[in-house]
Protein backbone atom coordinates (compact mmCIF):
# COMPACT_ATOMS: atom_id res chain seq x y z
CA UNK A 1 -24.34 -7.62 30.54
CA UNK A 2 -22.77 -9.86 28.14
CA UNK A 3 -18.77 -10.96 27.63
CA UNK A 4 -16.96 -12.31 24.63
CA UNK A 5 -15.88 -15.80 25.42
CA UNK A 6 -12.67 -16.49 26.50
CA UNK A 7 -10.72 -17.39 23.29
CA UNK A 8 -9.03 -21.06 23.48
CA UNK A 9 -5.86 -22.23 23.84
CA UNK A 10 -4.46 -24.22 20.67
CA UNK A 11 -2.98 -26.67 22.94
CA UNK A 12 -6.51 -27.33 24.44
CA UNK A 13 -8.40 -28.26 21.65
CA UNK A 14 -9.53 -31.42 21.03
CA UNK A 15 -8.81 -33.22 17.49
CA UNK A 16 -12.74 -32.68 16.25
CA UNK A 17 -11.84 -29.10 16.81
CA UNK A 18 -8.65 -28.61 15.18
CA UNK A 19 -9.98 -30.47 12.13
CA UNK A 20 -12.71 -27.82 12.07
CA UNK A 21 -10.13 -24.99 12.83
CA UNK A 22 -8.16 -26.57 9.58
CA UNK A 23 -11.74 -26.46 7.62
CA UNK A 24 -12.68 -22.93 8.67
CA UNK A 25 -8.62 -21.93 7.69
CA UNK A 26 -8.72 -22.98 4.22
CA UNK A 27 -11.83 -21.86 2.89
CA UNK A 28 -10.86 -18.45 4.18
CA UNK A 29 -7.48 -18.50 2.37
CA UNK A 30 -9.49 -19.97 -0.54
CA UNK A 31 -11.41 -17.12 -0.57
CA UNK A 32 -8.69 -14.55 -0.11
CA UNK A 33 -6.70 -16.09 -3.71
CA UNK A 34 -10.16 -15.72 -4.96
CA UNK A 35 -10.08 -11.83 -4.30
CA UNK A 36 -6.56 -11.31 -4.93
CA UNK A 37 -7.57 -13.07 -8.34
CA UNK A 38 -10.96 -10.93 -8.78
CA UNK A 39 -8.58 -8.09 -7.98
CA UNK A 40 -5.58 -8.48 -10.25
CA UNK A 41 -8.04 -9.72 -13.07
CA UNK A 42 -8.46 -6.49 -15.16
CA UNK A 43 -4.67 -5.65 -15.07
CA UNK A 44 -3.03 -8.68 -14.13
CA UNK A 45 -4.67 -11.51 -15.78
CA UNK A 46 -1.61 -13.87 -15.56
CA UNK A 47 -1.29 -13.48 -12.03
CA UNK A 48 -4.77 -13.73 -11.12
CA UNK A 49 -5.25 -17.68 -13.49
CA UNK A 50 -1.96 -18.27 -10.89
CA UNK A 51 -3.98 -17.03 -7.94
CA UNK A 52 -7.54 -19.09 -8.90
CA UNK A 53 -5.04 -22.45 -9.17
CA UNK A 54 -4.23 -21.84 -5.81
CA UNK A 55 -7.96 -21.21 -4.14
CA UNK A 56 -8.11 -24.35 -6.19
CA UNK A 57 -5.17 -25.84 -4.45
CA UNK A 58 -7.27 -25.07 -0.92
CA UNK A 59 -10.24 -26.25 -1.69
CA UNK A 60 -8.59 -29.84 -2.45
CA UNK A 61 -7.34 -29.33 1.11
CA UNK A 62 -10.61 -28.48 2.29
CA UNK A 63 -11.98 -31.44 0.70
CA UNK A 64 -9.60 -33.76 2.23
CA UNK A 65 -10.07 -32.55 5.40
CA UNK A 66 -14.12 -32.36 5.45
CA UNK A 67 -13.93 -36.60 4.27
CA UNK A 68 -11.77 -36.95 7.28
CA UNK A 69 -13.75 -34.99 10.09
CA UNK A 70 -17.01 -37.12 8.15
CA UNK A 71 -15.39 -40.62 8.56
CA UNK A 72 -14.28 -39.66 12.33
CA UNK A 73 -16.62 -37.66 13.86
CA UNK A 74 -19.71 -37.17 11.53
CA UNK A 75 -21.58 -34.93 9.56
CA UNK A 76 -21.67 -31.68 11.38
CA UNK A 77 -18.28 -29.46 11.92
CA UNK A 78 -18.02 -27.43 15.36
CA UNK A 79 -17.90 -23.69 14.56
CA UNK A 80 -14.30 -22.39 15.08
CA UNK A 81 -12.41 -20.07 13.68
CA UNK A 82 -8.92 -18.42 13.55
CA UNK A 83 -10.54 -15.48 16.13
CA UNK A 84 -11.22 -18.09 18.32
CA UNK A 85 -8.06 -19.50 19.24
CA UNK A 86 -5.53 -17.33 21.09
CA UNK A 87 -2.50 -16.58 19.42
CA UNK A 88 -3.64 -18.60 16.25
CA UNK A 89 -2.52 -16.28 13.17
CA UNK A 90 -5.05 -13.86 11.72
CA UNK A 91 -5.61 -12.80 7.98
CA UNK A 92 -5.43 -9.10 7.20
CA UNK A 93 -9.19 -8.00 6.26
CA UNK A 94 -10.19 -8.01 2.32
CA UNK A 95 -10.64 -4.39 2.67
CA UNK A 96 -6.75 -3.99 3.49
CA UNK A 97 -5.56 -6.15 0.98
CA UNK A 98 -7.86 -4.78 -1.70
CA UNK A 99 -5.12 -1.01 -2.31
CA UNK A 100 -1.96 -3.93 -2.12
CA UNK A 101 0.43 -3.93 -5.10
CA UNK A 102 1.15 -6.81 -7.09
CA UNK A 103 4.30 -7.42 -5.46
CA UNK A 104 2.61 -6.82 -2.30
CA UNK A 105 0.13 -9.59 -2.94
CA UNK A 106 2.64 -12.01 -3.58
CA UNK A 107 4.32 -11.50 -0.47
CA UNK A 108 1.11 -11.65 1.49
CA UNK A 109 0.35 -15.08 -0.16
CA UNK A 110 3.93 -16.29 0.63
CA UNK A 111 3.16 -14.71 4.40
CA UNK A 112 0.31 -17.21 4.56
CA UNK A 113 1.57 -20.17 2.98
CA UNK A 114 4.04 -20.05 5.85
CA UNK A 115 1.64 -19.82 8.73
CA UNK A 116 -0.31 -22.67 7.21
CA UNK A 117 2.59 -24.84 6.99
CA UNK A 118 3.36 -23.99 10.44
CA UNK A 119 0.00 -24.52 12.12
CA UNK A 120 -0.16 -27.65 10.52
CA UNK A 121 3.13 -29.01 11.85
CA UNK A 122 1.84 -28.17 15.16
CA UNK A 123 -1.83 -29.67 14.37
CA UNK A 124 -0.01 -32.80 13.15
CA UNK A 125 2.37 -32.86 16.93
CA UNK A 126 -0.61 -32.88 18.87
CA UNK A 127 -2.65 -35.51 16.92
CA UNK A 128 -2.85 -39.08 18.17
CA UNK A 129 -5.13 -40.98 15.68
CA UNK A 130 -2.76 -42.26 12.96
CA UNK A 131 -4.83 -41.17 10.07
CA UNK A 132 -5.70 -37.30 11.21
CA UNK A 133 -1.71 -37.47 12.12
CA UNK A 134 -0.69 -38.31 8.64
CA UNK A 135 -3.44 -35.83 6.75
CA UNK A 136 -2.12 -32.99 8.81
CA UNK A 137 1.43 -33.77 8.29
CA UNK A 138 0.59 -34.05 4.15
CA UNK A 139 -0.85 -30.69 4.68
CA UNK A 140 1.84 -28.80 6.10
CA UNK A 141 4.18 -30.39 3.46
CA UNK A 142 1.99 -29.39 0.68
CA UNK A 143 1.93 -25.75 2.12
CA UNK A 144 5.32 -25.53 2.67
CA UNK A 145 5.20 -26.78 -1.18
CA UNK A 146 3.01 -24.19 -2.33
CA UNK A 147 5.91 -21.98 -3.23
CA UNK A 148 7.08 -24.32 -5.50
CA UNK A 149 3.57 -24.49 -6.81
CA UNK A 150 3.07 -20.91 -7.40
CA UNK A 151 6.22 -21.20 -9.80
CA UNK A 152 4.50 -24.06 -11.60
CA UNK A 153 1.42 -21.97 -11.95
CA UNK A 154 3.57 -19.12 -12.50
CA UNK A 155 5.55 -21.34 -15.25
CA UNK A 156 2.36 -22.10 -16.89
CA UNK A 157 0.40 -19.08 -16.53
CA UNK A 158 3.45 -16.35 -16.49
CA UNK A 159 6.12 -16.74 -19.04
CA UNK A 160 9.10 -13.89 -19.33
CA UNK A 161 6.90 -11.51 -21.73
CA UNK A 162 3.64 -11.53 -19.49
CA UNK A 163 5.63 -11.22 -16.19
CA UNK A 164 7.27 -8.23 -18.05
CA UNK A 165 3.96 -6.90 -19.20
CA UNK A 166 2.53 -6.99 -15.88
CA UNK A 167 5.51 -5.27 -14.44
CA UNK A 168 5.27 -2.35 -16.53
CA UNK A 169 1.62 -2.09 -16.12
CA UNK A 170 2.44 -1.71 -12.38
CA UNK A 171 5.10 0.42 -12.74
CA UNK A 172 2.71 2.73 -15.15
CA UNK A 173 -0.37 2.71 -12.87
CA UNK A 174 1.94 3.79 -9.73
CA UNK A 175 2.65 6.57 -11.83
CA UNK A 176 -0.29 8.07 -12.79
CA UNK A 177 -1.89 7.28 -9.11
CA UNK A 178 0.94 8.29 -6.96
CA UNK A 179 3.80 9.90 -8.17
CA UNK A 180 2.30 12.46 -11.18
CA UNK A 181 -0.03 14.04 -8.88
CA UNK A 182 2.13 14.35 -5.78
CA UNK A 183 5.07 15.36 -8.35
CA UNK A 184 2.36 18.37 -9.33
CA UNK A 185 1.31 18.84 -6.01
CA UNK A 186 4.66 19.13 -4.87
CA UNK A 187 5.46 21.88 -7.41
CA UNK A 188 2.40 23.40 -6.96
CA UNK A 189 3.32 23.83 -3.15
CA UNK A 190 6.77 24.52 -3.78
CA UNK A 191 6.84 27.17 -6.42
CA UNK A 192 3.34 28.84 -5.72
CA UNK A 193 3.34 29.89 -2.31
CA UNK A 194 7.11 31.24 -3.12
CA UNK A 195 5.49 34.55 -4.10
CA UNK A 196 3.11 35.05 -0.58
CA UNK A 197 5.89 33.86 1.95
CA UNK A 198 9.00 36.14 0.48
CA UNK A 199 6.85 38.81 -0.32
CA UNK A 200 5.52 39.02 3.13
CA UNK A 201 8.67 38.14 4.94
CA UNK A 202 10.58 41.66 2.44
CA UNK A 203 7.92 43.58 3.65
CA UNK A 204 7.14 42.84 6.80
CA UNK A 205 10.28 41.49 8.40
CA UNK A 206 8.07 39.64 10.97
CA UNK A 207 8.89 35.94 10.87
CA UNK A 208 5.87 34.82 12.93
CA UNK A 209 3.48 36.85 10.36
CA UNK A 210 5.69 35.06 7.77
CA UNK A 211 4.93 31.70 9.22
CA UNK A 212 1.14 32.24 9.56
CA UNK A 213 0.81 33.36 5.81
CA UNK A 214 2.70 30.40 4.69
CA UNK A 215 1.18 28.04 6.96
CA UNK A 216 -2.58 29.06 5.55
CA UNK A 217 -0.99 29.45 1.97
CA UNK A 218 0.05 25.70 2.03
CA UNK A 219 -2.51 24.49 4.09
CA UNK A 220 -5.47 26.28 1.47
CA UNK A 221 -3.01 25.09 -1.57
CA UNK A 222 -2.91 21.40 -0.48
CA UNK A 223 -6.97 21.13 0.18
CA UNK A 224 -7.95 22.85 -2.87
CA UNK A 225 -5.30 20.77 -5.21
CA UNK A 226 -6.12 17.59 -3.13
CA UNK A 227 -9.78 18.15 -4.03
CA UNK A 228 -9.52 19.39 -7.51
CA UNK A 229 -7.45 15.97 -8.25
CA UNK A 230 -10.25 13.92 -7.07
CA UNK A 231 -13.14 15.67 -8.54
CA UNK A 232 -11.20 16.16 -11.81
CA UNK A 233 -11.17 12.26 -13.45
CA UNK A 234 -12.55 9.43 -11.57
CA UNK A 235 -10.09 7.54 -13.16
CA UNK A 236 -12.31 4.86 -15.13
CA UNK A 237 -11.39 5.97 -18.20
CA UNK A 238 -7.97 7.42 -17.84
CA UNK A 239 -7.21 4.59 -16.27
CA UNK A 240 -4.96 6.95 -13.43
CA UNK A 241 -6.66 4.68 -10.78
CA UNK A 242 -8.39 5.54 -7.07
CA UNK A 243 -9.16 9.12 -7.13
CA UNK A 244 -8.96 9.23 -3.52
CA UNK A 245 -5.41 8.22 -3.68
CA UNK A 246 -4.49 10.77 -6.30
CA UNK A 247 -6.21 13.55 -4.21
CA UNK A 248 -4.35 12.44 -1.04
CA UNK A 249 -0.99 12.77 -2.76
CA UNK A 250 -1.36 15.68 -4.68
CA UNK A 251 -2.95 17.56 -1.39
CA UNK A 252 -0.35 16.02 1.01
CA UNK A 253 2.70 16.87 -1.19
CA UNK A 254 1.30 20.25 -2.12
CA UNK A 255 1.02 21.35 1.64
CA UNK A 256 4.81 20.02 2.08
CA UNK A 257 6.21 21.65 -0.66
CA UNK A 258 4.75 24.86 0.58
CA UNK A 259 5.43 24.08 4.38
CA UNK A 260 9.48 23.40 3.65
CA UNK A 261 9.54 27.11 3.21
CA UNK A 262 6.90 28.50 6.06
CA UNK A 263 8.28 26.02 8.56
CA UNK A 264 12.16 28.48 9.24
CA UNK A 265 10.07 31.32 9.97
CA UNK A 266 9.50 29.62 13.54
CA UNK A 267 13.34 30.93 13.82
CA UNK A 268 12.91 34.46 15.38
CA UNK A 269 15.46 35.99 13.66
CA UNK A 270 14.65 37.55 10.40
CA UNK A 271 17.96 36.11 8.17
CA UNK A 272 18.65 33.27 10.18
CA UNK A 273 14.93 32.07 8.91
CA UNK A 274 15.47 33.73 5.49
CA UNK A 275 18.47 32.09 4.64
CA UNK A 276 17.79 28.99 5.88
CA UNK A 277 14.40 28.93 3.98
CA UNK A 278 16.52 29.48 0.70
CA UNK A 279 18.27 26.17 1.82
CA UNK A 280 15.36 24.50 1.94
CA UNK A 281 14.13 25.93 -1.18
CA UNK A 282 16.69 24.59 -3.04
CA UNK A 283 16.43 21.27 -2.02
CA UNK A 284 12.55 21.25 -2.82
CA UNK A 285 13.47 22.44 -6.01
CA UNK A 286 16.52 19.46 -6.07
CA UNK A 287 14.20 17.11 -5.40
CA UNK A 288 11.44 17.86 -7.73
CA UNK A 289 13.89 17.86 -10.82
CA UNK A 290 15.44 14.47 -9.46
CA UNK A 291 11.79 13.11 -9.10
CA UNK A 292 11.27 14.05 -12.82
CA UNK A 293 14.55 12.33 -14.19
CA UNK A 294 13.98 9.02 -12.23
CA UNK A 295 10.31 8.63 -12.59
CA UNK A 296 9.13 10.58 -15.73
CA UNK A 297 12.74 10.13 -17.70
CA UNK A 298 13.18 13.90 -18.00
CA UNK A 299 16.73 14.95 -18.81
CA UNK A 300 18.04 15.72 -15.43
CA UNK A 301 19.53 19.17 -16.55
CA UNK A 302 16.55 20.10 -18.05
CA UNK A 303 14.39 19.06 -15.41
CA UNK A 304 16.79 21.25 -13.49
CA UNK A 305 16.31 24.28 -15.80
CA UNK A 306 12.61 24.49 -15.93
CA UNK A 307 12.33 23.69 -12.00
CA UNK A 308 15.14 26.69 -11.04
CA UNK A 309 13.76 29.09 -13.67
CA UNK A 310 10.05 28.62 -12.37
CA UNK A 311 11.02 29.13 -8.76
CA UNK A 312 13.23 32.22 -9.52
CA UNK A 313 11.01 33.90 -11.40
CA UNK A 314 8.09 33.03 -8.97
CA UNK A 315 10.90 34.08 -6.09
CA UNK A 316 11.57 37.36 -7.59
CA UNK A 317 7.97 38.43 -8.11
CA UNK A 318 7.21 37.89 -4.38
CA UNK A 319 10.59 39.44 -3.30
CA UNK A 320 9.95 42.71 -5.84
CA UNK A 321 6.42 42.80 -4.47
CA UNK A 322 7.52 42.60 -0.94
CA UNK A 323 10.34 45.42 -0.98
CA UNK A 324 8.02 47.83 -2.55
């Protein structure tokens, strides 16, 4: 039977090793700006020529610090890496970083800058040859520098018009990914299953029947939108992005929407769950026409209009239906 090693302590690593710990760091942050660069490329292309110059910027620091470990201790580097070393700071995996925002990304760059700086302020403490002492120290300056680079590189590469390009195409691809098809899905939930719930509540007066109908009304509503989003555009040429993403929020928000109105017939008392699933009605409906004025710039009032008038009339049928 085997067991994983024992990981290290930082403080018990000789300086061979934390040169190669400082090797093994920076080509994988090197290759991380690469694949934040690969992935803001297509929409981003300002911020991603800002990204390669700093993989660039690590490699030099690579560079530096493979001469060093060549002129002290030879040719071949010791294997260690950031997994090795309890406590050392880890790097979120390229599949978690590949969804990220654009604002997101920068933040997780600045996040790692910072933990560079800092493990090489601590590399430099426990170094006692003069030259590794003063490489390591140069390093942790120049990371805590790096923020100052990334304006450079955002001075050269992203001037007022192309950082206002970029943030529109962000704020227009969150849009048609997130918040069109959860807005639909939301109406969709809220306004469809109106017609089953009151219509079963008028005519049978048992809440817990009510619940169960509305439960499997949302429930079937939100899988069969959440599907039809994905399978409807792959998003390639739309350009609406993941279709995965899109499914998830239109099926999420379209089970909510029709859940808000299930979930008061768990209330045993007939009114006391009626009324208070009116309340909650009207917020859904609230919120759907807010969601429209701040994110699709409809008129508020006439967001308001369309949304009440839908759900009344929708309300009505299932209440008519229900009481005859």
């Amino acid at each position: 039977m085997h067991f994983l090693p024992q990981r290290r302590r930082f403080k018990d690593l000789s300086e061979r090793e934390i040169l190669a710990l400082a090797i093994s760091s920076e080509e994988d942050d090197a290759r991380i700006y690469r694949s934040f660069a690969e992935r803001l490329r297509p929409d981003f292309d300002s911020s991603a020529r800002i990204f390669d110059g700093m993989a660039a910027e690590e490699d030099a620091h690579r560079r530096a610090l493979i001469d060093l470990h060549k002129s002290r201790f030879g040719e071949t580097i010791p294997l260690i890496r950031r997994e090795h070393v309890a406590g050392f700071y880890a790097r979120r995996p390229v599949w978690l970083t590949e969804n990220l925002g654009l604002d997101r990304i920068r933040e997780q760059a600045a996040s790692m800058e910072a933990d560079a700086e800092r493990f090489y302020r601590e590399a430099a403490a426990h170094a006692q040859d003069a030259e590794t002492r003063k490489l390591l120290g140069d390093l942790a300056a120049a990371e805590a520098g790096h923020e100052r680079r990334a304006t450079d590189l955002s001075e050269a590469h992203l001037d007022y018009d192309a950082r206002a390009s970029e943030d529109h195409a962000e704020k227009r691809q969150f849009l048609l990914t997130w918040v069109q098809p959860g807005l639909a899905g939301l109406m969709d939930g809220s306004v469809s299953t109106l017609a089953p719930i009151f219509a079963t509540a008028f005519a049978t007066q048992d809440t817990w029947t009510t619940f169960l109908v509305g439960l499997a009304a949302s429930v079937g509503a939100g899988i069969s939108m959440g599907f039809t989003e994905a399978a409807s555009d792959d998003g390639q040429l739309s350009g609406r992005g993941s279709p995965v993403k899109r499914g998830i929020a239109s099926g999420v928000m379209t089970a909510v929407g029709g859940l808000g109105h299930a979930l008061p017939y768990l209330i045993p008392h007939f009114w006391t769950a009626t009324i208070t699933a009116f309340v909650v009605v009207f917020v859904e409906l609230w919120a759907i026409a807010w969601i429209q004025n701040r994110f699709m710039d409809t008129p508020f009032l006439r967001a308001t209009f369309q949304v009440v008038l839908g759900g009344a009339l929708v309300f009505a049928a299932g209440a008519l239906i229900g009481s005859g």
